[in-house]
N, C-alpha and C. Protein backbone atom coordinates (compact mmCIF):
# COMPACT_ATOMS: atom_id res chain seq x y z
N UNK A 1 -33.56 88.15 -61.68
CA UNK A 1 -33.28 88.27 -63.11
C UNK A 1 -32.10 87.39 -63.50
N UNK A 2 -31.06 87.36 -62.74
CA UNK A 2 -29.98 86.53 -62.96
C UNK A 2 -30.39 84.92 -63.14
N UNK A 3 -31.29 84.45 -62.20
CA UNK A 3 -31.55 83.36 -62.21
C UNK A 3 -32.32 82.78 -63.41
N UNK A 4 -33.05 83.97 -64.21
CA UNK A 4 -33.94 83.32 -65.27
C UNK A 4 -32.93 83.38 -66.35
N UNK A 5 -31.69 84.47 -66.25
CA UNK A 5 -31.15 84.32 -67.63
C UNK A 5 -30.07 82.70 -67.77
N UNK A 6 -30.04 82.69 -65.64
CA UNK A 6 -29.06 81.56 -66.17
C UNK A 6 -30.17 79.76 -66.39
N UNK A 7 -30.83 80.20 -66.12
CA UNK A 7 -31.92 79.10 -66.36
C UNK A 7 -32.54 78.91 -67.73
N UNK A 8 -32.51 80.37 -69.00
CA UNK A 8 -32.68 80.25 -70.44
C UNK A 8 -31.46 80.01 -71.27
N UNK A 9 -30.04 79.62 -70.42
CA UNK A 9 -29.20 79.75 -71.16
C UNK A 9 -28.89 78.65 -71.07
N UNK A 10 -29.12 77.57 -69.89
CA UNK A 10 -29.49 76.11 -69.64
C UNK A 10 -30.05 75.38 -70.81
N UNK A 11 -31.52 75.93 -70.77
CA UNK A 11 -32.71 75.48 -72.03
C UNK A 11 -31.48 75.36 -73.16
N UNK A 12 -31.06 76.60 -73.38
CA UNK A 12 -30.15 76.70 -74.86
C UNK A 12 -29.30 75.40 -74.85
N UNK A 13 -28.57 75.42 -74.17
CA UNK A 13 -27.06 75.08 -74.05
C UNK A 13 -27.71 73.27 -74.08
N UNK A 14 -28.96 72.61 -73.69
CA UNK A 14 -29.13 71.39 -73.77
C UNK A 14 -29.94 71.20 -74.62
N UNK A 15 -30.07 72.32 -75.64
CA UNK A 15 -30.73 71.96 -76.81
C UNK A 15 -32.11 71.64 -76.30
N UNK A 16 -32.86 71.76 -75.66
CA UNK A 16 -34.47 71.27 -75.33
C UNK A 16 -35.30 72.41 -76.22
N UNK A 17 -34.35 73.52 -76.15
CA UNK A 17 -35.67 74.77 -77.40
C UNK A 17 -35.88 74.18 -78.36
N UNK A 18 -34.69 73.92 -79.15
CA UNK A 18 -35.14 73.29 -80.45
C UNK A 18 -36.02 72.16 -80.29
N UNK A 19 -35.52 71.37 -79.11
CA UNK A 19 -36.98 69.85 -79.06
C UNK A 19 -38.12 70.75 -79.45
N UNK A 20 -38.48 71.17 -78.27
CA UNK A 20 -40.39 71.57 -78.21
C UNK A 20 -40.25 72.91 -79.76
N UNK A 21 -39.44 73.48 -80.52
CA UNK A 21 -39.85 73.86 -81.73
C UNK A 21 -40.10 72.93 -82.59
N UNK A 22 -39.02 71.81 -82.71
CA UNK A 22 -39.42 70.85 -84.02
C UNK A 22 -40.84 70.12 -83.80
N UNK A 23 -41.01 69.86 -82.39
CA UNK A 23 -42.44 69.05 -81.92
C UNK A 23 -43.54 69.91 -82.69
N UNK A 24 -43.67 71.34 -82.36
CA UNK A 24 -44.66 72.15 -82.46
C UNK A 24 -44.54 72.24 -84.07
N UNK A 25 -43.50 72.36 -84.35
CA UNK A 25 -43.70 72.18 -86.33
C UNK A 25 -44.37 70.97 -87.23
N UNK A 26 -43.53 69.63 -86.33
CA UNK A 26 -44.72 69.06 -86.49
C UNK A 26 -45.99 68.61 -86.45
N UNK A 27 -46.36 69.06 -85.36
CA UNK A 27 -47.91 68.85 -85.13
C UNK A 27 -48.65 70.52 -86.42
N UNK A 28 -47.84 71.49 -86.58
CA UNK A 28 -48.53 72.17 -87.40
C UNK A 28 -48.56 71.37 -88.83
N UNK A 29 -47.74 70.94 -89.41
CA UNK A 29 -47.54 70.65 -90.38
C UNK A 29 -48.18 69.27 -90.67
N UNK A 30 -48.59 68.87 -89.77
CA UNK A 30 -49.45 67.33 -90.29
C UNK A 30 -50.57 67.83 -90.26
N UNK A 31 -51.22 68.63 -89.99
CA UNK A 31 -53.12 69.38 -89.98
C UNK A 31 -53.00 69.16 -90.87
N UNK A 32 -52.52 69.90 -92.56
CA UNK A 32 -53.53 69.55 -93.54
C UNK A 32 -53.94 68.32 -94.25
N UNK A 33 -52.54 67.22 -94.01
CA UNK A 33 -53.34 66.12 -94.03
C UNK A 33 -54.47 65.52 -93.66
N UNK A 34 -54.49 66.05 -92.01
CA UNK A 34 -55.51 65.50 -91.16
C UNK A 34 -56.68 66.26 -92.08
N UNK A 35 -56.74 67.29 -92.22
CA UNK A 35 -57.95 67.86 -92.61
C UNK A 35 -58.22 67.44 -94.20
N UNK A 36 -57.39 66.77 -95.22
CA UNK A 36 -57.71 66.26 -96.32
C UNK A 36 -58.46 64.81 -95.76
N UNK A 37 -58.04 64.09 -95.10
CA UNK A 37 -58.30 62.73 -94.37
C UNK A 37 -59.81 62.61 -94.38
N UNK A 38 -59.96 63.70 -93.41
CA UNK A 38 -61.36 64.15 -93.03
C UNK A 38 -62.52 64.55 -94.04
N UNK A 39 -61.85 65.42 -94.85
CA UNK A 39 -62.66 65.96 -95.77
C UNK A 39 -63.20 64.68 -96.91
N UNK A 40 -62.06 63.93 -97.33
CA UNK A 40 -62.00 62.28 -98.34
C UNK A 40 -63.12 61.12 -97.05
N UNK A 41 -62.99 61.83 -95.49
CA UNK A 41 -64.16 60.25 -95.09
C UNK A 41 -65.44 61.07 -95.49
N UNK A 42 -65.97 62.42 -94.68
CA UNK A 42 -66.78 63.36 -95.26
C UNK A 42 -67.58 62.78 -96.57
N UNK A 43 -66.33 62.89 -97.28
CA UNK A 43 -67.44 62.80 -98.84
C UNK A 43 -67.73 61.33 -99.20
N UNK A 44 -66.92 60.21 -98.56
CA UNK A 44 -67.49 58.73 -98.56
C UNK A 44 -68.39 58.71 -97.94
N UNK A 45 -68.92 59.17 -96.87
CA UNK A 45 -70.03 59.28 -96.07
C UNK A 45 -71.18 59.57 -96.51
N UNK A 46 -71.20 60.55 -97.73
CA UNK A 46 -71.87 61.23 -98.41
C UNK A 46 -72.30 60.20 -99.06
N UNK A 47 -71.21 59.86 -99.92
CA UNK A 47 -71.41 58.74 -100.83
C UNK A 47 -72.52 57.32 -100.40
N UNK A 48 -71.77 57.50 -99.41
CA UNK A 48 -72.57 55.58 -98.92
C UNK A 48 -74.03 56.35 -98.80
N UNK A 49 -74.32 57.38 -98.26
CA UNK A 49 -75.74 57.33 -97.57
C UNK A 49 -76.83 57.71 -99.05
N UNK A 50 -75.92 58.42 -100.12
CA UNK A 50 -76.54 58.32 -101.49
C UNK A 50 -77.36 57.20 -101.72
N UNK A 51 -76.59 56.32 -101.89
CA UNK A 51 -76.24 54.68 -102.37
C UNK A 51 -76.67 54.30 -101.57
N UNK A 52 -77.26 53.91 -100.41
CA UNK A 52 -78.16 53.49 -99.48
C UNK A 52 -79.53 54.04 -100.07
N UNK A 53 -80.07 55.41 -100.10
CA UNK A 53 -81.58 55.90 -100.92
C UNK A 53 -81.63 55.02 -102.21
N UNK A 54 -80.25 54.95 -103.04
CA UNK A 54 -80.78 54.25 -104.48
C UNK A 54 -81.50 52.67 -104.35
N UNK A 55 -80.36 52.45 -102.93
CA UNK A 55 -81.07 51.11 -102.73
C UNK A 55 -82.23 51.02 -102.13
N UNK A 56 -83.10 51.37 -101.35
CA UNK A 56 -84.10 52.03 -100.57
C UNK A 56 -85.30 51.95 -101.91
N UNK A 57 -85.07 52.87 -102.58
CA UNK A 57 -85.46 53.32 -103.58
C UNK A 57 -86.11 52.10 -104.60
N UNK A 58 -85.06 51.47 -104.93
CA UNK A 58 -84.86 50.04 -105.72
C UNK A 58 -85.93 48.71 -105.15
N UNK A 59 -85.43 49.04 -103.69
CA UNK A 59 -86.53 47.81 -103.41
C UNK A 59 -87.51 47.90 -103.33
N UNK A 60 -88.33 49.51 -102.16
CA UNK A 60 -89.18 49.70 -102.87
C UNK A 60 -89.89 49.63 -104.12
N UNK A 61 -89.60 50.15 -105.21
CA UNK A 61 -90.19 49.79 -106.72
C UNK A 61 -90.50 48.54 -107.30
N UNK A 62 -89.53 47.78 -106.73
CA UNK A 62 -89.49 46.22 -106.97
C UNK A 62 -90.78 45.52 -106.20
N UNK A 63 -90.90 45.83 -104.89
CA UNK A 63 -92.02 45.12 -103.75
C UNK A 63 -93.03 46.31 -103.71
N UNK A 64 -93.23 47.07 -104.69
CA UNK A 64 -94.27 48.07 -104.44
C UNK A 64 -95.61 47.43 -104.19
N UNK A 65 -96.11 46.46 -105.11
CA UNK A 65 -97.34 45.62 -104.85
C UNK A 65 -97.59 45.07 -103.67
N UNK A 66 -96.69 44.89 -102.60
CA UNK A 66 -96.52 43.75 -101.83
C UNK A 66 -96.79 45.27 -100.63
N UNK A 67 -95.81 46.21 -100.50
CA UNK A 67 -95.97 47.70 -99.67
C UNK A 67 -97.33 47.62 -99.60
N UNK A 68 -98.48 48.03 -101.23
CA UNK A 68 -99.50 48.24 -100.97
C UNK A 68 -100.29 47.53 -100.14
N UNK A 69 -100.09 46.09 -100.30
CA UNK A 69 -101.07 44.85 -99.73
C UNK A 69 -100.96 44.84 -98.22
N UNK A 70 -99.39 45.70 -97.66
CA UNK A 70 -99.43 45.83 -96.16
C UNK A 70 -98.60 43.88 -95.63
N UNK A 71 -98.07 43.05 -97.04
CA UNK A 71 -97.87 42.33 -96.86
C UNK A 71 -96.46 42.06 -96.63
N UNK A 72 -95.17 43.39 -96.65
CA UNK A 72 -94.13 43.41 -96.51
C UNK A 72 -93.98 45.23 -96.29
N UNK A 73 -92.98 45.37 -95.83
CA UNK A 73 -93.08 46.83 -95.38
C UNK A 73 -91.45 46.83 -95.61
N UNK A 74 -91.01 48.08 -95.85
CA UNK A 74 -89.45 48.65 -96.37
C UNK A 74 -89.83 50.03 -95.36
N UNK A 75 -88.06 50.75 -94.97
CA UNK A 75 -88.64 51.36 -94.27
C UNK A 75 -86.98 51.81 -94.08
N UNK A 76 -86.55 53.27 -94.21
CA UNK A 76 -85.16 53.56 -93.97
C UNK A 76 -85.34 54.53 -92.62
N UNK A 77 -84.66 52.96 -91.37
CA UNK A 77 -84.49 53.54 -90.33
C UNK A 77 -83.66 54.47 -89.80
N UNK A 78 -82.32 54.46 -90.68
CA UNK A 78 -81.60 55.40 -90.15
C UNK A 78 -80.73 56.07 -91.64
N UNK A 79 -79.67 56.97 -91.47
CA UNK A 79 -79.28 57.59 -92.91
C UNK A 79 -78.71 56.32 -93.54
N UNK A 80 -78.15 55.30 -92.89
CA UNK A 80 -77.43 54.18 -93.39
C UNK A 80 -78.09 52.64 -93.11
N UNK A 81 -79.33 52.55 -93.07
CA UNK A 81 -79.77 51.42 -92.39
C UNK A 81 -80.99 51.37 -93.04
N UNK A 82 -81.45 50.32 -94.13
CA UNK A 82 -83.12 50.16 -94.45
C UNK A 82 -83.28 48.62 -93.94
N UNK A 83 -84.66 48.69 -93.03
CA UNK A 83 -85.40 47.81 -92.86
C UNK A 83 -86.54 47.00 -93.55
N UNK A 84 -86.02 45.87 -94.18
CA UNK A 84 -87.37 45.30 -94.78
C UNK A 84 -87.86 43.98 -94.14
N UNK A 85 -89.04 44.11 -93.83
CA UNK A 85 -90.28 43.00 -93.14
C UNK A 85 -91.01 42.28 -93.52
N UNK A 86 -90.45 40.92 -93.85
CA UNK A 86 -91.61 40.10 -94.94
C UNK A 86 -92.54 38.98 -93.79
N UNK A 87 -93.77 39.36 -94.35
CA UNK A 87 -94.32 38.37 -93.38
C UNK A 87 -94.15 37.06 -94.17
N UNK A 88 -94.12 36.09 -93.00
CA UNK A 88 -93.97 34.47 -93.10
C UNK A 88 -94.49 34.24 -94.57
N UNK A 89 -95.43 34.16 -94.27
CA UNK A 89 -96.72 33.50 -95.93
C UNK A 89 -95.81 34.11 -96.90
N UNK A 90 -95.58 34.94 -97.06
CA UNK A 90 -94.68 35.03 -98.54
C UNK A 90 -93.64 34.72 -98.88
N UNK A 91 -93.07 34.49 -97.89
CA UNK A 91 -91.97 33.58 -98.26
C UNK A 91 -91.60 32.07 -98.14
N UNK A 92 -92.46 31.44 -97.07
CA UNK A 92 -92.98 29.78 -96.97
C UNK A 92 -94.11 29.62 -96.95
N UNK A 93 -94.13 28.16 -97.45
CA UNK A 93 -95.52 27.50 -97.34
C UNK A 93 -95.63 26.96 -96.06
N UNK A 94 -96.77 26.72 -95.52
CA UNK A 94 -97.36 26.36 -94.43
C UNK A 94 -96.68 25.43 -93.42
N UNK A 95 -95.60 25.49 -92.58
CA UNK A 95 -94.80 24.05 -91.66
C UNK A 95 -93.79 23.93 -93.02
N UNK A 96 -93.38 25.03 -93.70
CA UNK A 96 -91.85 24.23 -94.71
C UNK A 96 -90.71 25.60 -93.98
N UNK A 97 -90.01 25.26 -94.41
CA UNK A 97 -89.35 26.08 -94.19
C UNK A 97 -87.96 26.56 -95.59
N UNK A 98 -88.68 26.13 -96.74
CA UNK A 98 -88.54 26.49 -98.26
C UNK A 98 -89.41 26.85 -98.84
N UNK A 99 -87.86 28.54 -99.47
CA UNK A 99 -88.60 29.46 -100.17
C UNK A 99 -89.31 29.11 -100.95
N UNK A 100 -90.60 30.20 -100.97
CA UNK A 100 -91.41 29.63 -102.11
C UNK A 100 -90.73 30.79 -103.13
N UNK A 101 -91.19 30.16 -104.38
CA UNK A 101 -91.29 30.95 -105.77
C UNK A 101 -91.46 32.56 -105.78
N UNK A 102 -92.59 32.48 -105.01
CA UNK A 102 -93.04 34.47 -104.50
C UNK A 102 -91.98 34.90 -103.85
N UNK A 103 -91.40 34.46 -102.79
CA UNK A 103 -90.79 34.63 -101.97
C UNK A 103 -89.16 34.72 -102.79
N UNK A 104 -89.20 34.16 -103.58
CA UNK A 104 -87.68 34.04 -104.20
C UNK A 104 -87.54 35.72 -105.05
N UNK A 105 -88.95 35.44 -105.42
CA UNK A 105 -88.75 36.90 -106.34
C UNK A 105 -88.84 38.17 -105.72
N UNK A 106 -89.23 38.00 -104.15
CA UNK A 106 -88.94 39.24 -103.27
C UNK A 106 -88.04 39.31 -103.00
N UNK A 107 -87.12 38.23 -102.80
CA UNK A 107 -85.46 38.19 -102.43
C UNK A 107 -85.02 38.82 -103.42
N UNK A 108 -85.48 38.61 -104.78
CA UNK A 108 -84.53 38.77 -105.87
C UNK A 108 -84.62 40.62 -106.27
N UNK A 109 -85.83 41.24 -105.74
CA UNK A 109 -86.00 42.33 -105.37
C UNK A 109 -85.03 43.13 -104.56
N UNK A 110 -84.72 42.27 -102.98
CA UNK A 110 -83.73 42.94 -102.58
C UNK A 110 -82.62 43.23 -103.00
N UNK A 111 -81.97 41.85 -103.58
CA UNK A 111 -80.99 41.46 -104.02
C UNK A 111 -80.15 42.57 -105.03
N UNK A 112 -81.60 43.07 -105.91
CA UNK A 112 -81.33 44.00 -106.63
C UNK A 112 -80.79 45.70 -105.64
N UNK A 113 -81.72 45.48 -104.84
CA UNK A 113 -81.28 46.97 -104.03
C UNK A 113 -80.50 46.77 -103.68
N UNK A 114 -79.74 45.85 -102.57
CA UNK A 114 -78.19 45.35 -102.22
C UNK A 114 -77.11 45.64 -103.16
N UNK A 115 -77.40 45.14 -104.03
CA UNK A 115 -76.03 45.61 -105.02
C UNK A 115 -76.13 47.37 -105.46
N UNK A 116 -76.88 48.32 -105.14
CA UNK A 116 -76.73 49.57 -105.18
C UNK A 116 -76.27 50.08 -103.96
N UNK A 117 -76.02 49.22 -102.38
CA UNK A 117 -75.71 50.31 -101.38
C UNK A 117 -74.44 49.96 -101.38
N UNK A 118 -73.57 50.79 -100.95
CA UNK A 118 -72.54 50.13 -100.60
C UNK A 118 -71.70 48.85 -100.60
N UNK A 119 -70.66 48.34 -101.17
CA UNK A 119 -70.36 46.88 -100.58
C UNK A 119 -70.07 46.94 -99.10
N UNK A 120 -69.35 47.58 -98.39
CA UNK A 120 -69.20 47.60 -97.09
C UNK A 120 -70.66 47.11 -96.19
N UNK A 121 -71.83 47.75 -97.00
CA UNK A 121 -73.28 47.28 -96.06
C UNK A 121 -73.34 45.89 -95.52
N UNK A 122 -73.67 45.49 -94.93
CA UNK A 122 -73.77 44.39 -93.99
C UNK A 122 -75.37 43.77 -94.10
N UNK A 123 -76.07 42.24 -94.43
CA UNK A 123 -77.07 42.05 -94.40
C UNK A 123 -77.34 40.97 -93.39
N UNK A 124 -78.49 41.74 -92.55
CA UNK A 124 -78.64 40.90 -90.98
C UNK A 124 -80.07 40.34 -91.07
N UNK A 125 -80.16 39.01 -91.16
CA UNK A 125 -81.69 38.14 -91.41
C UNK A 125 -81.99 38.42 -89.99
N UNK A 126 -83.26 38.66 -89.48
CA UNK A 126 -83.82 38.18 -88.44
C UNK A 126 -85.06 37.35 -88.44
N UNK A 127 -84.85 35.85 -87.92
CA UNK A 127 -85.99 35.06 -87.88
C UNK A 127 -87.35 35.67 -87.00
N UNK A 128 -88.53 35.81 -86.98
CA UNK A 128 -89.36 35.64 -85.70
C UNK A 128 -90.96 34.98 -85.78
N UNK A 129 -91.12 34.21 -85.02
CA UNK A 129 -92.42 33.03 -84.59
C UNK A 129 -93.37 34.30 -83.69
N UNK A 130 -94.54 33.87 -83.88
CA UNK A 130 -95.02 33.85 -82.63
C UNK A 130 -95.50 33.04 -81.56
N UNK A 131 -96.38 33.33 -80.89
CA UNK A 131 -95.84 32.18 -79.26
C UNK A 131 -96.65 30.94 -79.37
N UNK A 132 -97.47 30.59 -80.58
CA UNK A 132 -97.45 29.50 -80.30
C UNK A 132 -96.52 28.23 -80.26
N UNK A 133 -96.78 26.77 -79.69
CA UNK A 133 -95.79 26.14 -79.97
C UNK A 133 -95.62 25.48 -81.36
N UNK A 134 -95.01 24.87 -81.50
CA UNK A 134 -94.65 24.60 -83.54
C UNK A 134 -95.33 23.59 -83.29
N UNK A 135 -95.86 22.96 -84.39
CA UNK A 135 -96.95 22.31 -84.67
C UNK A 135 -96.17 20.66 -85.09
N UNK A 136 -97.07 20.06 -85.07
CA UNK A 136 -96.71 18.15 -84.99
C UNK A 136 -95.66 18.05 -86.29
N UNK A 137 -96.22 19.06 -87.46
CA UNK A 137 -95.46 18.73 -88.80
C UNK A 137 -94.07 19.25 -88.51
N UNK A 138 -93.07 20.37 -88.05
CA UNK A 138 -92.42 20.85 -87.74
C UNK A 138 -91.97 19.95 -87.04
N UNK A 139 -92.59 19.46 -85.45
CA UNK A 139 -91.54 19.03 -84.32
C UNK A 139 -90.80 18.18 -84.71
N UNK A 140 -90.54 17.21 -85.90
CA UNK A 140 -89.97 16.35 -86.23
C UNK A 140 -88.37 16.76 -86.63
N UNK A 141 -88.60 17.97 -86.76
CA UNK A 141 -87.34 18.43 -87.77
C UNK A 141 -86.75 19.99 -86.37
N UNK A 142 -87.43 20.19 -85.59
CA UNK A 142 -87.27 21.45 -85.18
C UNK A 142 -87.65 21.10 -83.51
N UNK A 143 -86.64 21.63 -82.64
CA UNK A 143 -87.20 21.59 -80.80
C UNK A 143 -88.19 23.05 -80.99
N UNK A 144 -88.08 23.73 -81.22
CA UNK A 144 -88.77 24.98 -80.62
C UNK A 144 -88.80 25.71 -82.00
N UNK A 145 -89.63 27.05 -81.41
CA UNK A 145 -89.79 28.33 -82.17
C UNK A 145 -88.04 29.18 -82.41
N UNK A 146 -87.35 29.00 -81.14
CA UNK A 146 -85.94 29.26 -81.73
C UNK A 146 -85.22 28.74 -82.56
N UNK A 147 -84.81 27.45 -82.77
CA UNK A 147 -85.21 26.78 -83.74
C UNK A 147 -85.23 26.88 -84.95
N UNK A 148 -86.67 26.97 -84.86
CA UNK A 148 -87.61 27.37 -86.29
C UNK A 148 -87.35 28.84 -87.04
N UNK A 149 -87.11 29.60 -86.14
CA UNK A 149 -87.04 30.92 -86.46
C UNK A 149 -84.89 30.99 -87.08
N UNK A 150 -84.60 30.43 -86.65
CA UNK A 150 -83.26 30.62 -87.09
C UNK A 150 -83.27 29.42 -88.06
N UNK A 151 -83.98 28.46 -88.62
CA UNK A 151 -83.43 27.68 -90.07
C UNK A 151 -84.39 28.51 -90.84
N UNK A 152 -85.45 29.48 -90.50
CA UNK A 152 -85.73 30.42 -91.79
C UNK A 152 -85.13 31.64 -92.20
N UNK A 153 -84.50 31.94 -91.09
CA UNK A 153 -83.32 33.25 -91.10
C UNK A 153 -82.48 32.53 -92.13
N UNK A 154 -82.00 32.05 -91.60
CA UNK A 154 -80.70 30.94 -92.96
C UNK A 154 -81.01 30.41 -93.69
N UNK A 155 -82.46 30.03 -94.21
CA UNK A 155 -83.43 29.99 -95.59
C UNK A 155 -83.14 31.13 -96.18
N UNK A 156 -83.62 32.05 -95.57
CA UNK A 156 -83.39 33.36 -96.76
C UNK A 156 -81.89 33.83 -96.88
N UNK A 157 -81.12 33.84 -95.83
CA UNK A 157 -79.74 33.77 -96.39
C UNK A 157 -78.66 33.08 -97.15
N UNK A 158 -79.40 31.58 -97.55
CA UNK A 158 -79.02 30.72 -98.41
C UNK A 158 -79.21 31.51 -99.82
N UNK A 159 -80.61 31.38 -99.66
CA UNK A 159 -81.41 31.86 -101.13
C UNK A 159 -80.37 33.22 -101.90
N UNK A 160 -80.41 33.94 -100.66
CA UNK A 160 -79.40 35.57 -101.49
C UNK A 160 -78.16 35.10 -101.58
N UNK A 161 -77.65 34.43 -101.16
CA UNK A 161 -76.28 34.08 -101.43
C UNK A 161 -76.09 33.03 -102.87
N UNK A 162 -76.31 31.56 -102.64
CA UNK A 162 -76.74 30.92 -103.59
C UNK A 162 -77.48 31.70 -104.74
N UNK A 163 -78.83 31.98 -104.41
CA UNK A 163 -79.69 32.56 -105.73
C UNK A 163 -79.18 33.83 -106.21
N UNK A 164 -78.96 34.24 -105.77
CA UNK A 164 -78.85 35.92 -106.36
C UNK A 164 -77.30 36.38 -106.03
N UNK A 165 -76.42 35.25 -106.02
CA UNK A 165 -74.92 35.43 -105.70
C UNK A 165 -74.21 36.57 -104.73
N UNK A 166 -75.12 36.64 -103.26
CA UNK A 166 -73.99 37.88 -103.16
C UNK A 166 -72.85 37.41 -101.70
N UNK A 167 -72.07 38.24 -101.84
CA UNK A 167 -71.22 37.70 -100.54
C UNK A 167 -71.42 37.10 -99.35
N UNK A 168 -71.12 36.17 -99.15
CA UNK A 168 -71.51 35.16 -97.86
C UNK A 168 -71.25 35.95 -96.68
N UNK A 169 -69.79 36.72 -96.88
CA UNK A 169 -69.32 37.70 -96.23
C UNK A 169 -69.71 38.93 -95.35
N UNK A 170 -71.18 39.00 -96.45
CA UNK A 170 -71.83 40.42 -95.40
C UNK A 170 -72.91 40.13 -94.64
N UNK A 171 -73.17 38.46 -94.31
CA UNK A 171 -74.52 38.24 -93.57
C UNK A 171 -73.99 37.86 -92.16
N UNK A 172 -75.29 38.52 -91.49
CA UNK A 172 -75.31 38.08 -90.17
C UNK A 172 -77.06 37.05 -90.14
N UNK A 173 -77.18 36.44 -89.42
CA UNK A 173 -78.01 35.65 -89.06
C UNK A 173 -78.31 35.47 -87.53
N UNK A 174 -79.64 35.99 -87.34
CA UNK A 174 -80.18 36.23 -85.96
C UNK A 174 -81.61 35.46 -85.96
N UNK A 175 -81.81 34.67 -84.68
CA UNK A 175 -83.01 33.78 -84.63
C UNK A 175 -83.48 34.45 -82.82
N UNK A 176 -84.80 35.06 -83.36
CA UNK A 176 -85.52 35.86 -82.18
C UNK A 176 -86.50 35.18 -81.32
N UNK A 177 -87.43 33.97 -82.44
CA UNK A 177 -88.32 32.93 -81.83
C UNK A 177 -89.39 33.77 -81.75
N UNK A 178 -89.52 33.77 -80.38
CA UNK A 178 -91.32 34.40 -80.05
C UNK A 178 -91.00 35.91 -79.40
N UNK A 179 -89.80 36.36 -79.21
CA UNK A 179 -89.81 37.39 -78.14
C UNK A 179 -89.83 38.93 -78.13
N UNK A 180 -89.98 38.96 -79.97
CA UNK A 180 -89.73 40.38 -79.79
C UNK A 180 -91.41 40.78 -81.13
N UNK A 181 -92.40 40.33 -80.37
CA UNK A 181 -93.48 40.38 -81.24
C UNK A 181 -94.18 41.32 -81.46
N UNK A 182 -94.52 42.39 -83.07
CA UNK A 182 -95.04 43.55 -83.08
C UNK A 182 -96.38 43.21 -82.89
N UNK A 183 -97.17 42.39 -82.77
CA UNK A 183 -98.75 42.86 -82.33
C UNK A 183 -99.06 41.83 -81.14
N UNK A 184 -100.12 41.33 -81.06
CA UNK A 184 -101.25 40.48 -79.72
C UNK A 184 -101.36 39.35 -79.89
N UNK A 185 -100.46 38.48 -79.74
CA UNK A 185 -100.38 37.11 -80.00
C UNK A 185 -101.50 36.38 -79.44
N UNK A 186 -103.13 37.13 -78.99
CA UNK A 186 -104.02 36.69 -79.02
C UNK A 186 -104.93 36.85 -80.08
N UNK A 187 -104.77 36.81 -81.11
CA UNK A 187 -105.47 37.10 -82.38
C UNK A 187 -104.69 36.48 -83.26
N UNK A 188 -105.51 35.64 -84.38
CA UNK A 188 -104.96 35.03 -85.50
C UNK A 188 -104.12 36.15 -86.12
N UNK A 189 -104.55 37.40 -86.50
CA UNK A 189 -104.34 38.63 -87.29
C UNK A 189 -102.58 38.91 -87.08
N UNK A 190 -102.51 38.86 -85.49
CA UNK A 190 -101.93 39.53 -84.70
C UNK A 190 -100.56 38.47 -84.91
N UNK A 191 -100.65 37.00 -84.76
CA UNK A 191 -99.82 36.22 -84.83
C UNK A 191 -99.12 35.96 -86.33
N UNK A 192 -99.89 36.41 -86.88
CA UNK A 192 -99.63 36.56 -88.84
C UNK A 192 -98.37 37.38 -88.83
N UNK A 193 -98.95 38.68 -87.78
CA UNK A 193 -97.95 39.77 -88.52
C UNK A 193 -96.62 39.24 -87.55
N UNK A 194 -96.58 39.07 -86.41
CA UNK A 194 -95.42 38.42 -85.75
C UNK A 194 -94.81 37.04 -86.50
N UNK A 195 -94.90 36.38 -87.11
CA UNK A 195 -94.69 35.39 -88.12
C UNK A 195 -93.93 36.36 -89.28
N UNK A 196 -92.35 36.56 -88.81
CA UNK A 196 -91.97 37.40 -90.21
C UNK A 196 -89.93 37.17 -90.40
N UNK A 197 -90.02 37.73 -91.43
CA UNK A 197 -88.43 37.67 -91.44
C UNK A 197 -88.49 39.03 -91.54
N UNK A 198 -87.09 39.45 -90.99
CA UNK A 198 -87.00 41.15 -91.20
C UNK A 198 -85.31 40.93 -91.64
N UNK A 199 -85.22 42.06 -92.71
CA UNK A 199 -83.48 41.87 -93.20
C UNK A 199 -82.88 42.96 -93.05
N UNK A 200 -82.56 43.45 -92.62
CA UNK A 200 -81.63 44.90 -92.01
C UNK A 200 -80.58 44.78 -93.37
N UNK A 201 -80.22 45.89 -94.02
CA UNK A 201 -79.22 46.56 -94.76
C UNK A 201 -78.28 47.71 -94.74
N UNK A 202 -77.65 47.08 -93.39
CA UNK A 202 -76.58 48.83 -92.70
C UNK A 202 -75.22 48.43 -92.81
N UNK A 203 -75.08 50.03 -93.19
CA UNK A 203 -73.69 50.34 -93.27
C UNK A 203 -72.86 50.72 -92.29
């Protein structure tokens, strides 16, 4: 007993109680910040994934004709992430690799949903070919399907930036070529639908 009183009178006498009290006051006393912090990302969270559906929403209505035809597909992969899939033909003519007119006004579709999600959202082109090799008109201007697939990724990211003014800032640009192909690159059908740009819109 002697030893603990002279060992709490130590603690006293070098002042260390008061350390670990003021420590413990402060760690109580900063929670409700932390928990306002939390509660203010909470409801931005809320917010963005709103504003992601309006945009969702938007482009859909805009490319509804195009949904039906099975000739572009929209598609919200995740609470913060919509995927849209334009096949090739609608947006170039045959060996160009400039937008056509149709194609401008599907951009201008997105363009419209973009400015409802978030500014923070991020827009990621992905080029993709399928496996054949590029054709005599092309090789002049292009080595390969990688290549090819990344100056149409940056075709359509010209176009939204330039045409439809939006931040240069939120694009990424990805060129896939032949390798990540949704159908049977033994069928004309099959190589159509692998022939596409896809534009990711995540937050």
């Amino acid at each position: 007993m002697r030893i603990l009183i002279t060992m709490f009178a130590a603690v006293m006498l070098t002042g260390c109680y008061p350390l670990l009290t003021e420590g413990h006051y402060n760690t109580v006393e900063s929670v409700p910040g932390e928990i306002k912090s939390l509660k203010q990302s909470d409801e931005q969270m809320k917010e963005d994934i709103r504003q992601i559906k309006d945009a969702l929403g938007m482009i859909k209505t805009g490319m509804k004709r195009q949904i039906s035809e099975k000739t572009v597909s929209v598609d919200q992969v995740s609470a913060e992430t919509i995927q849209v899939t334009l096949q090739q033909h609608m947006l170039f003519g045959s060996g160009s690799n400039k937008i056509s007119a149709e194609g401008r006004r599907l951009l201008r579709h997105f363009a419209e949903g973009a400015r409802k999600a978030p500014e923070s959202a991020r827009i990621r082109v992905v080029g993709h070919t399928d496996a054949n090799p590029i054709g005599r008109q092309l090789r002049s201007r292009y080595t390969d399907n990688w290549e090819l697939s990344a100056a149409r990724a940056a075709a359509v990211a010209r176009a939204l930036i330039w045409g439809e003014n939006i931040d240069p800032n939120r694009f990424h640009i990805e060129a896939s070529g032949a390798i990540a192909p949704v159908a049977d690159n033994s069928s004309e059908e099959g190589r159509a639908q692998n022939r596409r740009i896809e534009i990711f819109l995540e937050n």
